[in-house]
Protein backbone atom coordinates (compact mmCIF):
# COMPACT_ATOMS: atom_id res chain seq x y z
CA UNK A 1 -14.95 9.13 8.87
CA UNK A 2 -11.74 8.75 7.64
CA UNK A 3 -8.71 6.03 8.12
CA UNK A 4 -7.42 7.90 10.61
CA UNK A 5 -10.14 9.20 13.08
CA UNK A 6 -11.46 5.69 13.02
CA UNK A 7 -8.12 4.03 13.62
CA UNK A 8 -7.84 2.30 17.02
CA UNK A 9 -4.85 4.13 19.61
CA UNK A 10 -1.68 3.08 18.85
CA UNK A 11 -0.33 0.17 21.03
CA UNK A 12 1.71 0.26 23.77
CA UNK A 13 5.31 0.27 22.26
CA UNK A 14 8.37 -1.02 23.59
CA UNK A 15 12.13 0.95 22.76
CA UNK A 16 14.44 -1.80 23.79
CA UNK A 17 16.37 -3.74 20.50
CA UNK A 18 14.31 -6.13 19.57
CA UNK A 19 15.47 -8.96 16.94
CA UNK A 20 13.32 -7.04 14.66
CA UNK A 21 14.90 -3.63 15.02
CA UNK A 22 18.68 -5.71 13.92
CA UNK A 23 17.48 -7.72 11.01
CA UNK A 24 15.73 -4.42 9.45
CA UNK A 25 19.04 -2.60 9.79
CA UNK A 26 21.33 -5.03 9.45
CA UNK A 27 19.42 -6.10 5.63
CA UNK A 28 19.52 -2.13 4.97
CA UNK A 29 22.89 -1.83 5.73
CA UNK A 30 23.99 -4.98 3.72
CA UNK A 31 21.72 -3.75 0.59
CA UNK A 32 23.71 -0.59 0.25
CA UNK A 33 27.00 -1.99 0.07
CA UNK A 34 26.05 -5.10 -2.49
CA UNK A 35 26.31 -4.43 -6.04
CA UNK A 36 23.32 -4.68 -7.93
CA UNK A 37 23.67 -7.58 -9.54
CA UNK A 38 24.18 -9.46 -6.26
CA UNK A 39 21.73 -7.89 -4.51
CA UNK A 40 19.11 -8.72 -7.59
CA UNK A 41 20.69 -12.67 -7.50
CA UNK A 42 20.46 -12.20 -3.29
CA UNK A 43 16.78 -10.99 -3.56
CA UNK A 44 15.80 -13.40 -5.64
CA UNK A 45 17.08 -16.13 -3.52
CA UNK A 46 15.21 -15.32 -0.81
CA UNK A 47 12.10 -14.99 -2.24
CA UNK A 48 12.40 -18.44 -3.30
CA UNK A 49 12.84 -19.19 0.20
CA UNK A 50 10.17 -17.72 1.79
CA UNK A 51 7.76 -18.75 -1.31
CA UNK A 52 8.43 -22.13 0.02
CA UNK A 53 8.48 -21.88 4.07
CA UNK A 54 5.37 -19.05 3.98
CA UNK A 55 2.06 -21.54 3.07
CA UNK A 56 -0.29 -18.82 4.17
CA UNK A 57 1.20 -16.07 2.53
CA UNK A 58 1.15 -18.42 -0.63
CA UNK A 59 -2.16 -19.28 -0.49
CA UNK A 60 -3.49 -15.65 -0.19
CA UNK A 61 -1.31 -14.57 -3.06
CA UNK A 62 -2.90 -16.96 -4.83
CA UNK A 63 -6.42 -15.83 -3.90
CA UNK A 64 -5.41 -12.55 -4.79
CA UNK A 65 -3.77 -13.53 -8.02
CA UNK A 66 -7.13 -15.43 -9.38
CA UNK A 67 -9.42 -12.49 -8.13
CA UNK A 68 -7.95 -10.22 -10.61
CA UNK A 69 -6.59 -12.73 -13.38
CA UNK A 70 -9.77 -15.03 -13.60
CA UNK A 71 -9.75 -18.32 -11.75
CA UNK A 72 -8.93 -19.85 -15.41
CA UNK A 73 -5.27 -19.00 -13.82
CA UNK A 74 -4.11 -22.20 -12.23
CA UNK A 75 -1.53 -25.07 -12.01
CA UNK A 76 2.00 -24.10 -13.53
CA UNK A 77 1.19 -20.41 -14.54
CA UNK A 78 -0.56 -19.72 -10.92
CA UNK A 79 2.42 -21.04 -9.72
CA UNK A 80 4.81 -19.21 -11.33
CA UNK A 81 2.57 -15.57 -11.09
CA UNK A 82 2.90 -16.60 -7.02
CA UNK A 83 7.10 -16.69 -7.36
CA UNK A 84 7.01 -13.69 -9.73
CA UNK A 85 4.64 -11.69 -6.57
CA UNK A 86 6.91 -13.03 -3.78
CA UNK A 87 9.89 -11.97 -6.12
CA UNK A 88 8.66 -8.56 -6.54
CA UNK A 89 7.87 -8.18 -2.98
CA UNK A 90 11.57 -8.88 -2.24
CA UNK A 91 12.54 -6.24 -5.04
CA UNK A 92 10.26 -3.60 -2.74
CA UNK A 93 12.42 -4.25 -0.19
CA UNK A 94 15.67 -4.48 -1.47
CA UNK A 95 14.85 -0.91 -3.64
CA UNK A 96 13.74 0.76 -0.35
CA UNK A 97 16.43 0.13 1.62
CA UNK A 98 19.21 1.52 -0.85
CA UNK A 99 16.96 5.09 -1.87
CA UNK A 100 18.03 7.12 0.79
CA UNK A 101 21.54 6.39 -0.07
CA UNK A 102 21.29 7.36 -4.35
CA UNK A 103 21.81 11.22 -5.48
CA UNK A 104 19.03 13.38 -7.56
CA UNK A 105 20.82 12.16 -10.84
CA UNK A 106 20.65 8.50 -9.73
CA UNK A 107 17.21 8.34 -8.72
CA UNK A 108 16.19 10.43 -11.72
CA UNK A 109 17.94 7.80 -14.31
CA UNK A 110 15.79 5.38 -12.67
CA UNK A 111 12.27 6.32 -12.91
CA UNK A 112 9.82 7.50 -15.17
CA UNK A 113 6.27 8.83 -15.53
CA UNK A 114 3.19 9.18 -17.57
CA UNK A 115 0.44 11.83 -16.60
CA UNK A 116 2.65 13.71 -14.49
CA UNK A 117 0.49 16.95 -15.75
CA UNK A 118 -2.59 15.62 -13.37
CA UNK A 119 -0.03 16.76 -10.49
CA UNK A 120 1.02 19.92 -11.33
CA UNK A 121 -2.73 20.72 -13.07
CA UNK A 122 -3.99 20.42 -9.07
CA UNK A 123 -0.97 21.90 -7.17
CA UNK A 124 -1.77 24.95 -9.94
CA UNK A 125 -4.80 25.28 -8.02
CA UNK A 126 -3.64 26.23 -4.92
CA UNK A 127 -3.78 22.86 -2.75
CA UNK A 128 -1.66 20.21 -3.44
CA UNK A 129 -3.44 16.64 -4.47
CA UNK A 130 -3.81 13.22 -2.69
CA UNK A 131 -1.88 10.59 -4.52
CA UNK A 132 -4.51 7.31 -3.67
CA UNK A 133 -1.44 3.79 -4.40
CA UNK A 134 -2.25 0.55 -4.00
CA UNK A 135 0.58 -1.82 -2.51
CA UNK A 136 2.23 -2.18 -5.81
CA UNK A 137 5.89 -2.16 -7.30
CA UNK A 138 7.29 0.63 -5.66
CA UNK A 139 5.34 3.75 -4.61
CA UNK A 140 8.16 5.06 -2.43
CA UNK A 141 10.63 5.50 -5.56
CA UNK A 142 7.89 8.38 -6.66
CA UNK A 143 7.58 9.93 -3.43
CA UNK A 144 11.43 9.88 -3.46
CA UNK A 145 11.82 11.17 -7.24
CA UNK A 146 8.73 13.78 -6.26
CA UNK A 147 9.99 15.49 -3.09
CA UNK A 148 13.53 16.03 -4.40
CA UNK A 149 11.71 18.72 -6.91
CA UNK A 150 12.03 22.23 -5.25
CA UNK A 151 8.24 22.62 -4.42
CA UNK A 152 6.64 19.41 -4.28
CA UNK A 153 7.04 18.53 -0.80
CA UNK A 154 5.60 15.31 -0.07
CA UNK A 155 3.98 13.38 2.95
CA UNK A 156 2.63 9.94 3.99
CA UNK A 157 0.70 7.86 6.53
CA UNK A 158 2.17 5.34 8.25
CA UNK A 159 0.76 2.39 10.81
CA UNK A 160 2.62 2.38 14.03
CA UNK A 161 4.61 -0.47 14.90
CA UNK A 162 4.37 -2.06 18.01
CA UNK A 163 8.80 -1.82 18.33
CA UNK A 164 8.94 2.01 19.23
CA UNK A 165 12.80 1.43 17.82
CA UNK A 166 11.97 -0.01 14.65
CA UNK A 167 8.79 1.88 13.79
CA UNK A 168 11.22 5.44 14.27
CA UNK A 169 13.97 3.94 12.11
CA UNK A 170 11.54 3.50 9.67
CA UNK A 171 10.17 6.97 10.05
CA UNK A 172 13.60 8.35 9.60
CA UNK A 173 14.44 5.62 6.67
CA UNK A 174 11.36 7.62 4.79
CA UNK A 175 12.76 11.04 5.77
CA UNK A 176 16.10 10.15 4.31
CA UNK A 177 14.55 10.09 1.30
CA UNK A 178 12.74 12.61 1.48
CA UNK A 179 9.23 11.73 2.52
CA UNK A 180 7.53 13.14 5.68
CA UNK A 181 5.64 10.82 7.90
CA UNK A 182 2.34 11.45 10.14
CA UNK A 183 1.50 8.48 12.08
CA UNK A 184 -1.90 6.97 11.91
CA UNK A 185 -4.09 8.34 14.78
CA UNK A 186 -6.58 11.04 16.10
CA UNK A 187 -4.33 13.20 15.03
CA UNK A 188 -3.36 12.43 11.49
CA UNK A 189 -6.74 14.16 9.93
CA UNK A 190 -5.43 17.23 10.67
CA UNK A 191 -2.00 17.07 9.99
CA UNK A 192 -2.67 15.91 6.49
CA UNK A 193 -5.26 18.72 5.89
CA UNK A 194 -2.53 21.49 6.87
CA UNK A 195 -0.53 19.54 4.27
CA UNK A 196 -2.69 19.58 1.75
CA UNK A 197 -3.45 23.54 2.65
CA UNK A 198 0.25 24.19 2.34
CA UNK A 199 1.01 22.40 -0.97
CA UNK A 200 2.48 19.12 0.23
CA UNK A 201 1.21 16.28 -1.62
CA UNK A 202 -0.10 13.45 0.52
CA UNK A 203 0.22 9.82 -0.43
CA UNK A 204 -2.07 7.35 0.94
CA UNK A 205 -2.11 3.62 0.17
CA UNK A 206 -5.85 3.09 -0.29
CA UNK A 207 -6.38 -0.41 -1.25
CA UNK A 208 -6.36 -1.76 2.50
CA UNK A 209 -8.58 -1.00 5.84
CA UNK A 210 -6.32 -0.52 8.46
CA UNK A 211 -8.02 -0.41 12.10
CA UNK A 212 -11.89 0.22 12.38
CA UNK A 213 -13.77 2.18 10.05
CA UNK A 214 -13.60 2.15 6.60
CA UNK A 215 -15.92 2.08 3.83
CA UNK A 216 -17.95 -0.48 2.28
CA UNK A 217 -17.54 -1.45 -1.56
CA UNK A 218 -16.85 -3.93 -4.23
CA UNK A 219 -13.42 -4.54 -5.19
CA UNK A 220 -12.60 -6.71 -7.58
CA UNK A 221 -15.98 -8.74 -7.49
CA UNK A 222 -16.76 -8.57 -3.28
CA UNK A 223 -17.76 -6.78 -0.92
CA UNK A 224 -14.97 -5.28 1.62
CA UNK A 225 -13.58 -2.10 3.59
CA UNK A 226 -11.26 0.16 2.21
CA UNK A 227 -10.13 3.58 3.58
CA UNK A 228 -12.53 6.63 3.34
CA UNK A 229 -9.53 8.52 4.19
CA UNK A 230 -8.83 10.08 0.47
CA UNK A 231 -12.54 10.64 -0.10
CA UNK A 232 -13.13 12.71 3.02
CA UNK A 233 -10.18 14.82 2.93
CA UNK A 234 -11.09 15.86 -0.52
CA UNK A 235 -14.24 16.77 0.59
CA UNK A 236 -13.10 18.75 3.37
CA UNK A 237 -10.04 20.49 1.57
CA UNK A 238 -11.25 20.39 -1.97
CA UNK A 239 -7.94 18.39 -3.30
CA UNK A 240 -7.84 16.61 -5.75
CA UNK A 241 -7.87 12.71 -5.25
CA UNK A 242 -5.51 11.11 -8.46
CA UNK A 243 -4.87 7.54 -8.25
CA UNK A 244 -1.44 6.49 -9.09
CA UNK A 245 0.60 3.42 -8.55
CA UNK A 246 4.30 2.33 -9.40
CA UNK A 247 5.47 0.03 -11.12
CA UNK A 248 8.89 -2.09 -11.27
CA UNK A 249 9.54 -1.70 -14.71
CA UNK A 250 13.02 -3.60 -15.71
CA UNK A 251 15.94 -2.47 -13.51
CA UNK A 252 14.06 1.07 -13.55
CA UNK A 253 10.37 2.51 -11.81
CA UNK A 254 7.17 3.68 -13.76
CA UNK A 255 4.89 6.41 -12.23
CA UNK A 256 1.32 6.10 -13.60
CA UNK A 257 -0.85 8.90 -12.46
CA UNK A 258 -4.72 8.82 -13.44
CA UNK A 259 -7.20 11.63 -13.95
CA UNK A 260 -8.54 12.98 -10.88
CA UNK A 261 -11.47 10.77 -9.16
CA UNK A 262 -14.56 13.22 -9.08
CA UNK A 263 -14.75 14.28 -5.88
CA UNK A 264 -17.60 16.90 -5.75
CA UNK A 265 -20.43 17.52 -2.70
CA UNK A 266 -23.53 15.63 -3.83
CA UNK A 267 -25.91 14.82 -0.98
CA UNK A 268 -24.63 13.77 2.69
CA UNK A 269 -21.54 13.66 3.87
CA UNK A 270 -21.25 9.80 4.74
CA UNK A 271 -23.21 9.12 1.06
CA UNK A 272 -20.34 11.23 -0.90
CA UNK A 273 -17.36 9.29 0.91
CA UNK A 274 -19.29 5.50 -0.25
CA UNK A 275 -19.38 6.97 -3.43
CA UNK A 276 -16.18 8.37 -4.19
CA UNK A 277 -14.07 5.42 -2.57
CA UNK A 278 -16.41 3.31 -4.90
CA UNK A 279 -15.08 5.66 -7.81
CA UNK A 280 -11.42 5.38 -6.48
CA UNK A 281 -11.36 1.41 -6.14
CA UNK A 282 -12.66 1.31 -9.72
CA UNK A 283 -9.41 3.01 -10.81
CA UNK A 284 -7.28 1.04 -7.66
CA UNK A 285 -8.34 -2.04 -10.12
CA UNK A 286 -7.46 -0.44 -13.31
CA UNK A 287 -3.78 0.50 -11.99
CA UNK A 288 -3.62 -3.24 -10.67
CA UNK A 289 -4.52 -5.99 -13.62
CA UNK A 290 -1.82 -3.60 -15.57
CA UNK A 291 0.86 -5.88 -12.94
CA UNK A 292 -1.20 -8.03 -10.97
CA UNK A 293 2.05 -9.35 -9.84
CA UNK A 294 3.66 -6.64 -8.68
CA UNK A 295 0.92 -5.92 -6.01
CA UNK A 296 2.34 -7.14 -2.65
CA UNK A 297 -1.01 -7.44 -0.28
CA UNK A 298 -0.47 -10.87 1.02
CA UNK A 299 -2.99 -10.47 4.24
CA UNK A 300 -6.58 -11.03 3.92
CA UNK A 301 -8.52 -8.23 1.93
CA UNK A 302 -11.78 -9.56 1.72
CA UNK A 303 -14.62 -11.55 4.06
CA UNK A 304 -13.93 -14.34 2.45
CA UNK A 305 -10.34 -14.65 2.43
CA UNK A 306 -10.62 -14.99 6.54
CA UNK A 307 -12.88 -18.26 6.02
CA UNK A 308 -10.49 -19.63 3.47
CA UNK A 309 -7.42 -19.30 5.55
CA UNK A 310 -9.11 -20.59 8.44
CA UNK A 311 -10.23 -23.97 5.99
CA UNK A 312 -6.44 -23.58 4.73
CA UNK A 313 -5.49 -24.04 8.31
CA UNK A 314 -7.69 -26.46 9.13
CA UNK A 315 -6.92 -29.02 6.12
CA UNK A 316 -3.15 -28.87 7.33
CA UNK A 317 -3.34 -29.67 10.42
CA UNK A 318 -5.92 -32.59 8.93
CA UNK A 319 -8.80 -31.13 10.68
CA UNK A 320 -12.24 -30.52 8.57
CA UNK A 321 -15.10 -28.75 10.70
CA UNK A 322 -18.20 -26.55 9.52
CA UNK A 323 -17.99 -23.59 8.39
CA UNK A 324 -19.69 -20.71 10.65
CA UNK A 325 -22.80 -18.76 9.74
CA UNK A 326 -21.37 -17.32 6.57
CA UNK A 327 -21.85 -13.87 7.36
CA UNK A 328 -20.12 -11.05 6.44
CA UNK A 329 -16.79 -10.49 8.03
CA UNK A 330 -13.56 -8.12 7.69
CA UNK A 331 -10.55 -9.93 7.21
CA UNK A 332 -9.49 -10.48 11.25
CA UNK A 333 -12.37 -7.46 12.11
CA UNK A 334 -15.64 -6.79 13.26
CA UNK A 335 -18.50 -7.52 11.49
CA UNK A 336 -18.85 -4.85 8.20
CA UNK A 337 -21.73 -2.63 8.94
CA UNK A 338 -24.63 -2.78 6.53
């Protein structure tokens, strides 16, 4: 099953302005017109802020920070990996809401790539690869960069929002740059497999379950969900899955695109998808301890991630009860089938 056919129906959306709808246009709109250096002094800034005034968000990062760093990673340096994340987060932003605005040359002067050939090596075969990103730097300066090449038309998936107003200005945001968007839902699967069939590349963030489903693995040392999405569509389209990620490299972008994940029938159907998203997070790690930093998941990821922001919750409101029966959970889901 993949992301999408097991995603739960989009919720009931509401088109009036909401607050959210003006801050997200009115921080675009003032991002264009600074000059970079402001806008880098402006970001920063505020990720100080909200490093301070977001405990939870803090805590996580740090979770996340130690899973992949060691927990030998504390006091002073955890610290300062934790501003450096909420920094780069900001930068995501910040970047993303100025793209649409920045000509071919511009965008071109700032990015760069290694193993570009993995692309065009699959789109040479007649359907067009899935690029599999984790949350990291900033994917949607390649998808930008990419789909401004005569050619190499490229689409994503996207969550709805529950702001009808905000989720289509975010939709268009991506189109201004030249991204498609498919909405996550029943009928995603086969949007993104006429895609594929028609040589656009799809990009997928794969590092995070969204809605039911998912697949069982190990990620960085535990047991959690992550998207069977990539896996099944390459076994139902034969494209290649390459993971990729991008990275905030100075004032520029770095595109990092991996060998192909093998993604070959071997057995059953639901056997083949474990297996191959097993494969996939194995490279999804690879791409991350290169920038640990730079990889902005600041939710809970794994089972126990939910019990440790519930103790973190607990302790600061000065409350301190038992734990429950330990077993396995996803992060604010269901129970993970065995």
């Amino acid at each position: 099953m993949t992301a999408a056919e097991g995603a739960t129906p989009p919720v009931a959306r509401t088109r009036r302005l909401s607050v959210d709808v003006v801050l997200y246009r009115s921080g675009a709109a003032l991002a264009r017109r600074l000059p970079l250096s402001v806008g880098a002094a402006l970001t920063r800034a505020i990720s100080r802020t909200a490093y301070r005034l977001l405990p939870e968000r803090r805590f996580i990062t740090e979770r996340r920070l130690q899973r992949v760093c060691g927990p030998e990673l504390q006091g002073e340096a955890l610290a300062q990996a934790v501003q450096a994340s909420f920094e780069s987060y900001a930068r995501y932003w910040f970047d993303g809401a100025r793209l649409g605005d920045l000509n071919n040359a511009e965008v071109d002067a700032g990015f760069s790539h290694e193993g570009y050939h993995h692309i065009q090596e699959a789109i040479d075969t007649g359907t067009a690869p899935i690029l599999a990103l984790p949350h990291l730097g900033g994917w949607e300066w390649a998808g930008t960069w990419m789909a401004r090449i005569p050619g190499y038309p490229v689409i994503s998936v996207v969550e709805p929002l529950k702001t009808a107003r905000l989720f289509d200005w975010m939709v268009e945001e991506r189109r201004r740059m030249g991204i498609d968007i498919v909405a996550l839902g029943p009928d995603a699967v086969s949007a993104l497999i006429k895609s594929l069939r028609s040589g656009q590349v799809v990009c997928l963030l794969a590092d995070r379950q969204v809605g039911r489903g998912g697949v069982e693995v190990e990620f960085f040392g535990e047991r959690t969900l992550l998207p069977g999405g990539p896996a099944a569509l390459a076994l139902r389209t034969g494209a290649a899955i390459l993971p990729a990620a991008v990275y905030q490299d100075g004032p520029s972008h770095r595109a990092v695109v991996m060998p192909p994940v093998p993604a070959e029938r071997e057995g059953r159907l639901r056997a083949d998808v474990a297996r191959i998203t097993q494969d996939l997070a194995r490279s999804l790690e690879e791409l991350i301890r290169a920038a640990p930093e730079q990889w902005h998941l600041m939710q809970p990821n794994w089972p126990s991630d939910t019990d440790a922001l519930r103790r973190f919750r607990q302790e600061r409101r000065g409350v301190n009860r038992p734990d429950n029966d330990g077993s396995l959970r996803h992060p604010g889901k269901e129970r993970v089938p065995g």
